[in-house]
N, C-alpha and C. Protein backbone atom coordinates (compact mmCIF):
# COMPACT_ATOMS: atom_id res chain seq x y z
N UNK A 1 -11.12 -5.09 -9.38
CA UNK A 1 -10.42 -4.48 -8.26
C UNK A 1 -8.96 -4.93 -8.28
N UNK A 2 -8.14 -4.16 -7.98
CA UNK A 2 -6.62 -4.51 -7.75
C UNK A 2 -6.63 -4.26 -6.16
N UNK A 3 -5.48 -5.46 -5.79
CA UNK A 3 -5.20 -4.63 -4.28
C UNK A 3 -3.72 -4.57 -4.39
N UNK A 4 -3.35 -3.29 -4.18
CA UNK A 4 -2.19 -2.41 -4.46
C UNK A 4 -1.19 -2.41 -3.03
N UNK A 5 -0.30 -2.82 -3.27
CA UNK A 5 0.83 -3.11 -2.07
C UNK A 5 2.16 -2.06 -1.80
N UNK A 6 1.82 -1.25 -1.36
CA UNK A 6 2.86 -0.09 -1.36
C UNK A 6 4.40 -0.22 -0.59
N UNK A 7 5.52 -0.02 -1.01
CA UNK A 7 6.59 0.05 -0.11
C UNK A 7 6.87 -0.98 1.04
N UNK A 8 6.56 -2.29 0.71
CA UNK A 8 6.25 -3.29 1.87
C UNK A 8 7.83 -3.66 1.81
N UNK A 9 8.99 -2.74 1.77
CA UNK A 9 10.30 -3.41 1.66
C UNK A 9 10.67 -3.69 3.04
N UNK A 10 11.99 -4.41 2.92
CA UNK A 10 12.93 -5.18 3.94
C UNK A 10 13.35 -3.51 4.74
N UNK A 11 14.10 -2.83 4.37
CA UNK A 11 14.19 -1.67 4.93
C UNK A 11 13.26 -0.81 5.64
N UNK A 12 12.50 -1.11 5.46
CA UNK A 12 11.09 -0.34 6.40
C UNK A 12 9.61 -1.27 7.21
N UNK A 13 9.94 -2.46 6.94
CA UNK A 13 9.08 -3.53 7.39
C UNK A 13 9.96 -3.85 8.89
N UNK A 14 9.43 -2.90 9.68
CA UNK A 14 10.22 -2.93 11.20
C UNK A 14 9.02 -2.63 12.10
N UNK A 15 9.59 -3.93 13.15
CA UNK A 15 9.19 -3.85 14.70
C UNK A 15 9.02 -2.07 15.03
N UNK A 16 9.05 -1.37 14.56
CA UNK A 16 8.90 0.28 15.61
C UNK A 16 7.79 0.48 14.85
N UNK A 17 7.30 0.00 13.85
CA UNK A 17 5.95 0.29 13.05
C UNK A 17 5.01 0.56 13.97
N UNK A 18 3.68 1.19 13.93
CA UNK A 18 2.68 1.59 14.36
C UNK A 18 2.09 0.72 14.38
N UNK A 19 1.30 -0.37 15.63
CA UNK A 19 0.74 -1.49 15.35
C UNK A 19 1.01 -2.78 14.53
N UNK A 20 2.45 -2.57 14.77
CA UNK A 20 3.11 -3.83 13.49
C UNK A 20 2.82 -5.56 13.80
N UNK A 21 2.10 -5.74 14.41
CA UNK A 21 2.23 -7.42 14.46
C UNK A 21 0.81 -7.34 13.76
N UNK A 22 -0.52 -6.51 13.97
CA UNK A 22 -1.78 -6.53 13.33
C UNK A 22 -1.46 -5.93 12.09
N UNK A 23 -0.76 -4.86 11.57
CA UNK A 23 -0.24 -4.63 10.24
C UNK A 23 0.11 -5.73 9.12
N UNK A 24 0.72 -6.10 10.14
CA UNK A 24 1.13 -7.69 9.47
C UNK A 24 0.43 -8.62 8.95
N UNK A 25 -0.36 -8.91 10.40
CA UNK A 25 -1.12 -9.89 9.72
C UNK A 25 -1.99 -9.48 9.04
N UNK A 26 -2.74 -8.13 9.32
CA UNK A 26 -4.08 -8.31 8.08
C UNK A 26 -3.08 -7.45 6.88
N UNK A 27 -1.80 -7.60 6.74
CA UNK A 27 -1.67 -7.65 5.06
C UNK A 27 -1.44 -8.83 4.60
N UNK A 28 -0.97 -9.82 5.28
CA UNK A 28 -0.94 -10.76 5.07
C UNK A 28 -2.36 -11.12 4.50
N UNK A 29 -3.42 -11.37 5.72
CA UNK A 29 -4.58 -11.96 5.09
C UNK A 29 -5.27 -11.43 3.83
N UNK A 30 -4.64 -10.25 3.36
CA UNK A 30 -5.55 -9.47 2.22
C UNK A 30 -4.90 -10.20 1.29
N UNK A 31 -3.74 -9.79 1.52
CA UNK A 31 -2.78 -10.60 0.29
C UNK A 31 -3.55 -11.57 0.17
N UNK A 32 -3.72 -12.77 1.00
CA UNK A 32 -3.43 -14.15 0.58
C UNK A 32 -5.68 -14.61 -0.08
N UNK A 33 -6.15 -13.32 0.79
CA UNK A 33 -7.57 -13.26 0.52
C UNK A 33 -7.60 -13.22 -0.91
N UNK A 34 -7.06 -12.01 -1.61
CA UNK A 34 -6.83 -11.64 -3.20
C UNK A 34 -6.43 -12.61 -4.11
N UNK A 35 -5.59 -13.41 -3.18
CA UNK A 35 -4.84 -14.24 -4.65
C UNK A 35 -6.06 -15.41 -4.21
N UNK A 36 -6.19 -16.06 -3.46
CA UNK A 36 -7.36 -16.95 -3.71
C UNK A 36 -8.65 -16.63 -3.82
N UNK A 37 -9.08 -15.78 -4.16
CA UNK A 37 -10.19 -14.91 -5.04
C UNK A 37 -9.91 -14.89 -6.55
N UNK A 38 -8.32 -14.89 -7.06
CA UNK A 38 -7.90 -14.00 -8.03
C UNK A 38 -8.42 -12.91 -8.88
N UNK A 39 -8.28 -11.99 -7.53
CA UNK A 39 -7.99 -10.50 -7.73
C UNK A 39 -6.52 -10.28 -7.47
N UNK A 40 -6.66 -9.28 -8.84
CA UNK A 40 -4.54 -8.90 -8.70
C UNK A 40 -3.87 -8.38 -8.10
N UNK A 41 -3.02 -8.53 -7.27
CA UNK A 41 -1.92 -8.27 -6.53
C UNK A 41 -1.07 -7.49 -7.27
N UNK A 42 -0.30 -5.84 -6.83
CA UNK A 42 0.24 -5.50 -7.84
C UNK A 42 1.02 -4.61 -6.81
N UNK A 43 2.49 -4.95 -6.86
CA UNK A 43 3.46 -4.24 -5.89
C UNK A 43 3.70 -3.29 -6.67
N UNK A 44 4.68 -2.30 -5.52
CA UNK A 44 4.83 -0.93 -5.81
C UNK A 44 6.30 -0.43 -4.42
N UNK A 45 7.35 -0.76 -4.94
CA UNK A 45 8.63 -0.33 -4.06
C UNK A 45 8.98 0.86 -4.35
N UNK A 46 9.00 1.58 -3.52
CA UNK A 46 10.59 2.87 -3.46
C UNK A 46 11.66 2.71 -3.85
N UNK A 47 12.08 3.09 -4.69
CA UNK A 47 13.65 3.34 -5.21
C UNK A 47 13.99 5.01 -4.39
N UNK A 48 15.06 5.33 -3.23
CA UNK A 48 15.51 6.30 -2.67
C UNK A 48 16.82 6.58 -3.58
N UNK A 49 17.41 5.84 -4.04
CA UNK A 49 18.41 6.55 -5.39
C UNK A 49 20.00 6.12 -4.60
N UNK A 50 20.68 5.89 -5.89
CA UNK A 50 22.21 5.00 -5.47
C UNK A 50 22.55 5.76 -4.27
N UNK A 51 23.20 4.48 -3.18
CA UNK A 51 23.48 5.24 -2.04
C UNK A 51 22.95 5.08 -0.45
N UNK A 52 21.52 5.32 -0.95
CA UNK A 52 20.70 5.43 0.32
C UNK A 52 20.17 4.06 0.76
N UNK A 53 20.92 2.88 0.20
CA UNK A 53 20.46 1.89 0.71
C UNK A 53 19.15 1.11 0.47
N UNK A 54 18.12 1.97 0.22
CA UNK A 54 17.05 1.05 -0.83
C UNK A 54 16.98 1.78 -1.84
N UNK A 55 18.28 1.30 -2.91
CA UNK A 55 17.63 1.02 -4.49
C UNK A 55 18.19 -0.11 -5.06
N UNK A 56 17.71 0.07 -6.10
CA UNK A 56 18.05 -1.22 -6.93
C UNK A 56 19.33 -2.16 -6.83
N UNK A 57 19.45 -3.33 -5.85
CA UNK A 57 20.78 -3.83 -6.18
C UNK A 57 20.57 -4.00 -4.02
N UNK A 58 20.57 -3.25 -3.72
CA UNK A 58 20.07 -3.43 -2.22
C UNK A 58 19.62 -4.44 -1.69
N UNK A 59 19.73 -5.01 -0.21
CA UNK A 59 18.69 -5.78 0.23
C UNK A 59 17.69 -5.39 0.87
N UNK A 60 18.00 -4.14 1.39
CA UNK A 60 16.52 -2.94 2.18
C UNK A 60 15.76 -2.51 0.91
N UNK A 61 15.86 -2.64 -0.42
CA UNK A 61 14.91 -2.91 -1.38
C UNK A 61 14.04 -3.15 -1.74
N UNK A 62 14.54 -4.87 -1.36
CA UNK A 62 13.44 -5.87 -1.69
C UNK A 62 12.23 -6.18 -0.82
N UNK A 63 11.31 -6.64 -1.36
CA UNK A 63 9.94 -6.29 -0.52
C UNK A 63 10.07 -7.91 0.19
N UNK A 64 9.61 -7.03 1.36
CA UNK A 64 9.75 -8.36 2.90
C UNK A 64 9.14 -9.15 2.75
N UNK A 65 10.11 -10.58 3.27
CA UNK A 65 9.40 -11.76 3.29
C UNK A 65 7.90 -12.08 3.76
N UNK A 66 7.57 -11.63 4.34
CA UNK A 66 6.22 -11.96 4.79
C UNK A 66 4.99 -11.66 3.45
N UNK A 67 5.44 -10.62 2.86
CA UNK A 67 4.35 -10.37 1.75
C UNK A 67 4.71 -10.47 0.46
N UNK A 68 5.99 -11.41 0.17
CA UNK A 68 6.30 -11.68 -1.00
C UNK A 68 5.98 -11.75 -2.56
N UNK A 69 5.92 -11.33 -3.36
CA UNK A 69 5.16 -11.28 -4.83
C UNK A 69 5.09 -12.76 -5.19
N UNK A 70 4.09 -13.18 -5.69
CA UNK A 70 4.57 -14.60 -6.30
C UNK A 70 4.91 -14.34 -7.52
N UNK A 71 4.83 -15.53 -8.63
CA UNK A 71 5.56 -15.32 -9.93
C UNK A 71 4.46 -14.87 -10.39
N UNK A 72 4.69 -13.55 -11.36
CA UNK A 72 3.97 -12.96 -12.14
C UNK A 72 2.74 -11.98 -12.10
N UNK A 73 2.94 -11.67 -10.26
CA UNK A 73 2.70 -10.55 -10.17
C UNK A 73 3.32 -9.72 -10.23
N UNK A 74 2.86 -8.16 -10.68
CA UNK A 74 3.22 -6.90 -11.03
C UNK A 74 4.08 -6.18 -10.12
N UNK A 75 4.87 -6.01 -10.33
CA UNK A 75 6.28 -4.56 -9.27
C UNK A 75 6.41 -4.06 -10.19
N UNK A 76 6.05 -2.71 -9.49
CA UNK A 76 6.66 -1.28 -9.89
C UNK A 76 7.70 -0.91 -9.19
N UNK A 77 8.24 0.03 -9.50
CA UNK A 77 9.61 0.93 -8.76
C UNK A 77 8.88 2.11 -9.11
N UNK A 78 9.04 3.27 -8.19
CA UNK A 78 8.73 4.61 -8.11
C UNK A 78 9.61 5.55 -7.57
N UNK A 79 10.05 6.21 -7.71
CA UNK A 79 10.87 7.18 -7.37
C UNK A 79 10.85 8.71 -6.64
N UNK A 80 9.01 9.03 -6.61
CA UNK A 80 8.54 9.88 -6.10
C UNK A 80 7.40 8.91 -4.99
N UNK A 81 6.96 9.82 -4.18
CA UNK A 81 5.80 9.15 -2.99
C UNK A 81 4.87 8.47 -3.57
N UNK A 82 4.05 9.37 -4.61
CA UNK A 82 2.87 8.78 -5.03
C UNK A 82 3.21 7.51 -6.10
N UNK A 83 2.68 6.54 -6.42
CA UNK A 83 2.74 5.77 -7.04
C UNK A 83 2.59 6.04 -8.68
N UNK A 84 1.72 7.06 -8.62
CA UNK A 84 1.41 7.24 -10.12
C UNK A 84 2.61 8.52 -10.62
N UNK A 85 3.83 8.09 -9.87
CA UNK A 85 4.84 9.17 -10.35
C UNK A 85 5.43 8.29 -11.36
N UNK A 86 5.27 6.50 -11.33
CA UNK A 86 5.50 5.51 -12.12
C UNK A 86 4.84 5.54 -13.36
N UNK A 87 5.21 6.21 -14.71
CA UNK A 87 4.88 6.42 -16.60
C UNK A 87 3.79 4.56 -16.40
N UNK A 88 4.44 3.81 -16.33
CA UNK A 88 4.40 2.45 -16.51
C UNK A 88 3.06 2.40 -15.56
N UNK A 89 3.04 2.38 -14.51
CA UNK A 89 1.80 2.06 -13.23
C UNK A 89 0.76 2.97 -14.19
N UNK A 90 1.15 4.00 -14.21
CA UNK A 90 -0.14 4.62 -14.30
C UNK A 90 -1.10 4.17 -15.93
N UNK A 91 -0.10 4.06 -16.84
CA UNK A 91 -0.59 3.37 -18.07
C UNK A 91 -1.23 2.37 -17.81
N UNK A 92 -0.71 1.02 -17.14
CA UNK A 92 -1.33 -0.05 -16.47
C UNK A 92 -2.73 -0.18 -15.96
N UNK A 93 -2.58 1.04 -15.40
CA UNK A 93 -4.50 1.07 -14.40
C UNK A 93 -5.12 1.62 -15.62
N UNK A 94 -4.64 2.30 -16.46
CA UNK A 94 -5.45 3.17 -17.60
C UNK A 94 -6.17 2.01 -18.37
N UNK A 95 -5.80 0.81 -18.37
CA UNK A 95 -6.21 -0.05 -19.41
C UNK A 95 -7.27 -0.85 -18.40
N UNK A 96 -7.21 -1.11 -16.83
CA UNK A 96 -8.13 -1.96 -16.23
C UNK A 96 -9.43 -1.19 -16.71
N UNK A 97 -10.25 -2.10 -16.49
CA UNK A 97 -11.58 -1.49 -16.88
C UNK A 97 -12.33 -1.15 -15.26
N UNK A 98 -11.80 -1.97 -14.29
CA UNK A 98 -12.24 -1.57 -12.48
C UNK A 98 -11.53 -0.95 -12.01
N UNK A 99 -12.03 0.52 -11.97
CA UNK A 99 -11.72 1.85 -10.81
C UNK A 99 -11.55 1.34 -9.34
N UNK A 100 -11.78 -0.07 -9.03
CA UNK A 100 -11.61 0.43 -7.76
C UNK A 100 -10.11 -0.42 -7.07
N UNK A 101 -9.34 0.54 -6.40
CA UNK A 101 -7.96 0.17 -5.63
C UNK A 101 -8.22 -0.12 -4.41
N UNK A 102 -7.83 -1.14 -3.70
CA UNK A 102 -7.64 -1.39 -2.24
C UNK A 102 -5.87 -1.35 -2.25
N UNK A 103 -5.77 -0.58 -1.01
CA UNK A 103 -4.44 0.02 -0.99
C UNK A 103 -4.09 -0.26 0.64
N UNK A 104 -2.46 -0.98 0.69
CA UNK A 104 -2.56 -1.42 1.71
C UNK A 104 -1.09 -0.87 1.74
N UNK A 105 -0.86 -1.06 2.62
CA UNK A 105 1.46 -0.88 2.85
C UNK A 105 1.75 0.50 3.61
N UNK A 106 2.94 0.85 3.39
CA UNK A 106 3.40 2.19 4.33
C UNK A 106 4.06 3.42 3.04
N UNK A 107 4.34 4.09 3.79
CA UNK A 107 4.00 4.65 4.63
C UNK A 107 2.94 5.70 5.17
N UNK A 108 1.75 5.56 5.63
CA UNK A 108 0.63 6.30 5.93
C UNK A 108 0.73 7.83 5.52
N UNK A 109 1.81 8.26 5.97
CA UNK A 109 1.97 10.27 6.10
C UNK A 109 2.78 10.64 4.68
N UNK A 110 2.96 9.55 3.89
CA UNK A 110 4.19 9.59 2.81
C UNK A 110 3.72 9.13 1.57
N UNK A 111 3.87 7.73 1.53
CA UNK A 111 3.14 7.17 -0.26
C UNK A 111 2.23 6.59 0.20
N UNK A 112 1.38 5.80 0.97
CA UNK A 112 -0.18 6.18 1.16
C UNK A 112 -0.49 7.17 0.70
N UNK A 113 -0.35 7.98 1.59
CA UNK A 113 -1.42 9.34 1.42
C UNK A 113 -1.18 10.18 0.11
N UNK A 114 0.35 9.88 -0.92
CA UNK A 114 0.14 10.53 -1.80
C UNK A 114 -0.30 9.81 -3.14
N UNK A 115 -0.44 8.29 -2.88
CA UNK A 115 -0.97 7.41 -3.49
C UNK A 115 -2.58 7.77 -3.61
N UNK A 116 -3.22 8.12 -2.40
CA UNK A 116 -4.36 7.92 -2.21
C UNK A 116 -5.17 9.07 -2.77
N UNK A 117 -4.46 10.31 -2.57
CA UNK A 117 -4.90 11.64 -3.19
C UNK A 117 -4.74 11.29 -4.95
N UNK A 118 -3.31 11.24 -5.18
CA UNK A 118 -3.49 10.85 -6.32
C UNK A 118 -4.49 9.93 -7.40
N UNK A 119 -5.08 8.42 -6.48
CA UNK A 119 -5.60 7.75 -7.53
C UNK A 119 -7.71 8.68 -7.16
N UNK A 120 -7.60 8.95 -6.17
CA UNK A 120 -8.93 10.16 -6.09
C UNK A 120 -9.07 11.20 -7.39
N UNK A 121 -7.51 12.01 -7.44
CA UNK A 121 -7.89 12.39 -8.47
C UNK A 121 -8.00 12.09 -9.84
N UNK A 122 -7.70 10.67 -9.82
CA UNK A 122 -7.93 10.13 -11.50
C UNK A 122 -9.34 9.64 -11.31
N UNK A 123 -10.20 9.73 -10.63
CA UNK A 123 -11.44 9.05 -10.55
C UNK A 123 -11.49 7.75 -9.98
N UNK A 124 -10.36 6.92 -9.30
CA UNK A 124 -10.64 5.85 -8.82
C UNK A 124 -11.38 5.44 -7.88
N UNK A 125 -12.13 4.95 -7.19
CA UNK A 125 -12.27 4.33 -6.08
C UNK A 125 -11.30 4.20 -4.98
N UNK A 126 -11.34 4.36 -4.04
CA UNK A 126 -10.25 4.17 -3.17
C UNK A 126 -10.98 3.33 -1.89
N UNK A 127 -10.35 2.21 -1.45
CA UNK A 127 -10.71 1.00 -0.59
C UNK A 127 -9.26 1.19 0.73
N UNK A 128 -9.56 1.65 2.13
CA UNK A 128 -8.91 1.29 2.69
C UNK A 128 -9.07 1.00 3.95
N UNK A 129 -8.82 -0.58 4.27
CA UNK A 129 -8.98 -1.68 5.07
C UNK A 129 -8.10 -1.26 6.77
N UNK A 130 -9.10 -1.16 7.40
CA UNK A 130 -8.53 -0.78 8.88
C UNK A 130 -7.54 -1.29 9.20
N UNK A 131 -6.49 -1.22 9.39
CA UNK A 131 -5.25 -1.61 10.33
C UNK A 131 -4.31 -2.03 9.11
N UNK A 132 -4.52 -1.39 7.82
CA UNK A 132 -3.51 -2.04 6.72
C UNK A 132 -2.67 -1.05 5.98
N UNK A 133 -2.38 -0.14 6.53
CA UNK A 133 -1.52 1.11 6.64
C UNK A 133 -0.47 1.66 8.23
N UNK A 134 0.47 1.51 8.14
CA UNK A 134 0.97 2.38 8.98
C UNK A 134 2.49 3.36 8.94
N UNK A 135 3.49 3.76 9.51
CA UNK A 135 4.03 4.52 9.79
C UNK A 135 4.87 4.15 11.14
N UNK A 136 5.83 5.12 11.43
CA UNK A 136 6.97 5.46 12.53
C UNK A 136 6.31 6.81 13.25
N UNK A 137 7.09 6.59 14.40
CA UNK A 137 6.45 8.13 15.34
C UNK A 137 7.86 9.13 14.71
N UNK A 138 7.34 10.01 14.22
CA UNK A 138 8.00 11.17 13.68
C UNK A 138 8.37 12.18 14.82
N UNK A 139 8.84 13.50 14.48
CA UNK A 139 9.21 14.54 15.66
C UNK A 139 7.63 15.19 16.00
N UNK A 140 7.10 14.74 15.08
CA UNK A 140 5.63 15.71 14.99
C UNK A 140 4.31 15.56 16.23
N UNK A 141 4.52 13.84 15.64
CA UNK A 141 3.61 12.70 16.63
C UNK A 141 3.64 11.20 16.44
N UNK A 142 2.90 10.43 17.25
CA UNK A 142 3.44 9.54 17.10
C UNK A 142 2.66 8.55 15.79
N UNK A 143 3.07 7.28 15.81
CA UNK A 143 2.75 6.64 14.51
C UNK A 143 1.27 6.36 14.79
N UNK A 144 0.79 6.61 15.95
CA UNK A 144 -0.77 5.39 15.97
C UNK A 144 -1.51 7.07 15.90
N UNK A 145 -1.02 8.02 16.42
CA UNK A 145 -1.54 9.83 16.20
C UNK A 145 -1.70 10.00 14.65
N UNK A 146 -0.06 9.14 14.01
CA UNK A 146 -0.21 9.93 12.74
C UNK A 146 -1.57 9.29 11.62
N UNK A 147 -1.42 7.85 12.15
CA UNK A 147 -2.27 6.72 10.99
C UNK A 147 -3.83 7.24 11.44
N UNK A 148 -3.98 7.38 12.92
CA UNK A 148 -5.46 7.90 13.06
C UNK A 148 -6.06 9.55 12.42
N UNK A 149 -4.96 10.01 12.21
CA UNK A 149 -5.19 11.09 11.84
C UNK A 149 -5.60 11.41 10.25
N UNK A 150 -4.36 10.62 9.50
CA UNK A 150 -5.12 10.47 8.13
C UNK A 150 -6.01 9.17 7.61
N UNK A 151 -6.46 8.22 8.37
CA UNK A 151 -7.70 7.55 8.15
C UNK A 151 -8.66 7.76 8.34
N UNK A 152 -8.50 9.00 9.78
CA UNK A 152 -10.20 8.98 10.28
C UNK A 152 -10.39 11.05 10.32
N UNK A 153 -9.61 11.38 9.60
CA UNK A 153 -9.68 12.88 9.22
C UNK A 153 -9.48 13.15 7.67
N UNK A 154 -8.13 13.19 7.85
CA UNK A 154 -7.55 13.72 5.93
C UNK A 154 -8.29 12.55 5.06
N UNK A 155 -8.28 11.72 4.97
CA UNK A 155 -9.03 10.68 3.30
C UNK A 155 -10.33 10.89 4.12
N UNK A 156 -10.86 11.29 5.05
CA UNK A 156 -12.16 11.20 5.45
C UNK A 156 -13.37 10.92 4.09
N UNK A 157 -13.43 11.86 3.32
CA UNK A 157 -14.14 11.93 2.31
C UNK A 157 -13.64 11.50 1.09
N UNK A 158 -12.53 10.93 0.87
CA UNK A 158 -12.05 10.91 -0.20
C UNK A 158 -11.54 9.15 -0.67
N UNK A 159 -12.21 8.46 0.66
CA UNK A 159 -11.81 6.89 0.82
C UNK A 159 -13.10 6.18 1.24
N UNK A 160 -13.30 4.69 0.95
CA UNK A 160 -14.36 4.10 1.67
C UNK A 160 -13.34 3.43 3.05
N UNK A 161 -13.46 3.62 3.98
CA UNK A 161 -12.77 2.70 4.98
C UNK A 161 -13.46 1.96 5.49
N UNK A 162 -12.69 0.74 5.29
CA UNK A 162 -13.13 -0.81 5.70
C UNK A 162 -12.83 -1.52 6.56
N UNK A 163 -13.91 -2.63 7.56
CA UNK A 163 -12.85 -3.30 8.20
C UNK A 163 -12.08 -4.57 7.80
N UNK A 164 -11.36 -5.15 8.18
CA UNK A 164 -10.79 -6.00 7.49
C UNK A 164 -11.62 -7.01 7.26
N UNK A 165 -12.59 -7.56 7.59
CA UNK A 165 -13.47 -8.36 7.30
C UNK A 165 -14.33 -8.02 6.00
N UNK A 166 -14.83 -6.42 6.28
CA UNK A 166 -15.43 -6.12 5.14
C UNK A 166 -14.57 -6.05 3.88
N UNK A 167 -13.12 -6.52 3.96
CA UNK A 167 -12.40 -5.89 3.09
C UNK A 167 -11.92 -7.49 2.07
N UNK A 168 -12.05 -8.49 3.25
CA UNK A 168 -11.92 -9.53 2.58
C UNK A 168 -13.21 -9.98 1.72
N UNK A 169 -14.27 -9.29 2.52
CA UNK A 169 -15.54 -9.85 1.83
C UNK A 169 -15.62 -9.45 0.53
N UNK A 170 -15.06 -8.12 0.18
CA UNK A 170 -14.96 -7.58 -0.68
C UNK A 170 -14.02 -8.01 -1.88
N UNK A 171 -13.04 -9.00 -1.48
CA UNK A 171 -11.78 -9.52 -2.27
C UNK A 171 -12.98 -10.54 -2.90
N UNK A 172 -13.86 -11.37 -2.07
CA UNK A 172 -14.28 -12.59 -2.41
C UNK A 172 -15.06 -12.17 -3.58
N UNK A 173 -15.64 -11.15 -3.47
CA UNK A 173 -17.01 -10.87 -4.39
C UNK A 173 -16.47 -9.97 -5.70
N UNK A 174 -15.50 -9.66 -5.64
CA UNK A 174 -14.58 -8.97 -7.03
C UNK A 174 -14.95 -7.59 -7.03
């Protein structure tokens, strides 16, 4: 199992988040569940392109202190939503021999969800841990409308959803 850390940068790791102090902490605890299991930790940032403030060279970039990479875990840069828009990421999982992803970070309506469709359609497994995804309230609806909407509707069938307990239990046992 990998647990896959999406877009957890300084630029978007904000107080207006959807449930952000429990966001927090249970990424925190997955994180820190995974690495003392050792199961791999494997980041995955947005590059928005010179200019816009998170790319390369930025400090809204770099992925927020709270969920920090240690040495010699994996970052990707991606440039499209889904993760597997990354040549490199996607070669990477091609070689694990365990289909299954636990996928945690933001943004729920954006690279979540195109992360999540995407690794469905390569045959993966998809693992996602209650309260370890969220989002901003958009013009549409708001952030706790939008995250309930694609956890407990759109991946309906296409995800196992976990609670965070079951999710650590799951780090322990590989």
């Amino acid at each position: 199992m990998i647990l896959l850390v999406i877009d957890m940068q300084k630029g978007i790791v904000d107080e207006e988040l959807y449930g952000y102090d429990t966001f927090i902490e249970r990424t925190v605890r997955l994180i820190e569940a995974a690495r003392k299991n050792n199961v791999e930790v494997v980041y995955v940032r947005h590059d928005a392109g010179p200019g816009s403030g998170m790319s390369v060279g930025d400090d809204d970039f770099e992925i927020a202190d709270q969920v920090r990479p240690e040495q010699g875990e994996k970052v990707f840069v991606k440039t499209i939503n889904s993760c597997f828009g990354n040549k490199d990421f996607k070669e990477y999982l091609k070689q694990q021999e365990d289909k299954r992803l636990m996928i945690i970070g933001l943004q729920t309506n954006y690279c979540i969800d195109a992360t999540i469709k995407s690794a469905f359609e390569r045959g993966f497994e998809v693992i996602i841990p209650e309260g370890t995804n969220s989002t901003f309230d958009n013009d549409y609806m708001t952030g706790e409308t939008t995250v309930r909407y694609y956890n407990e509707d759109v991946w309906e069938n296409i995800v196992d959803s976990v609670t965070i307990e079951e999710a650590i239990d799951m780090l322990s046992r590989k």
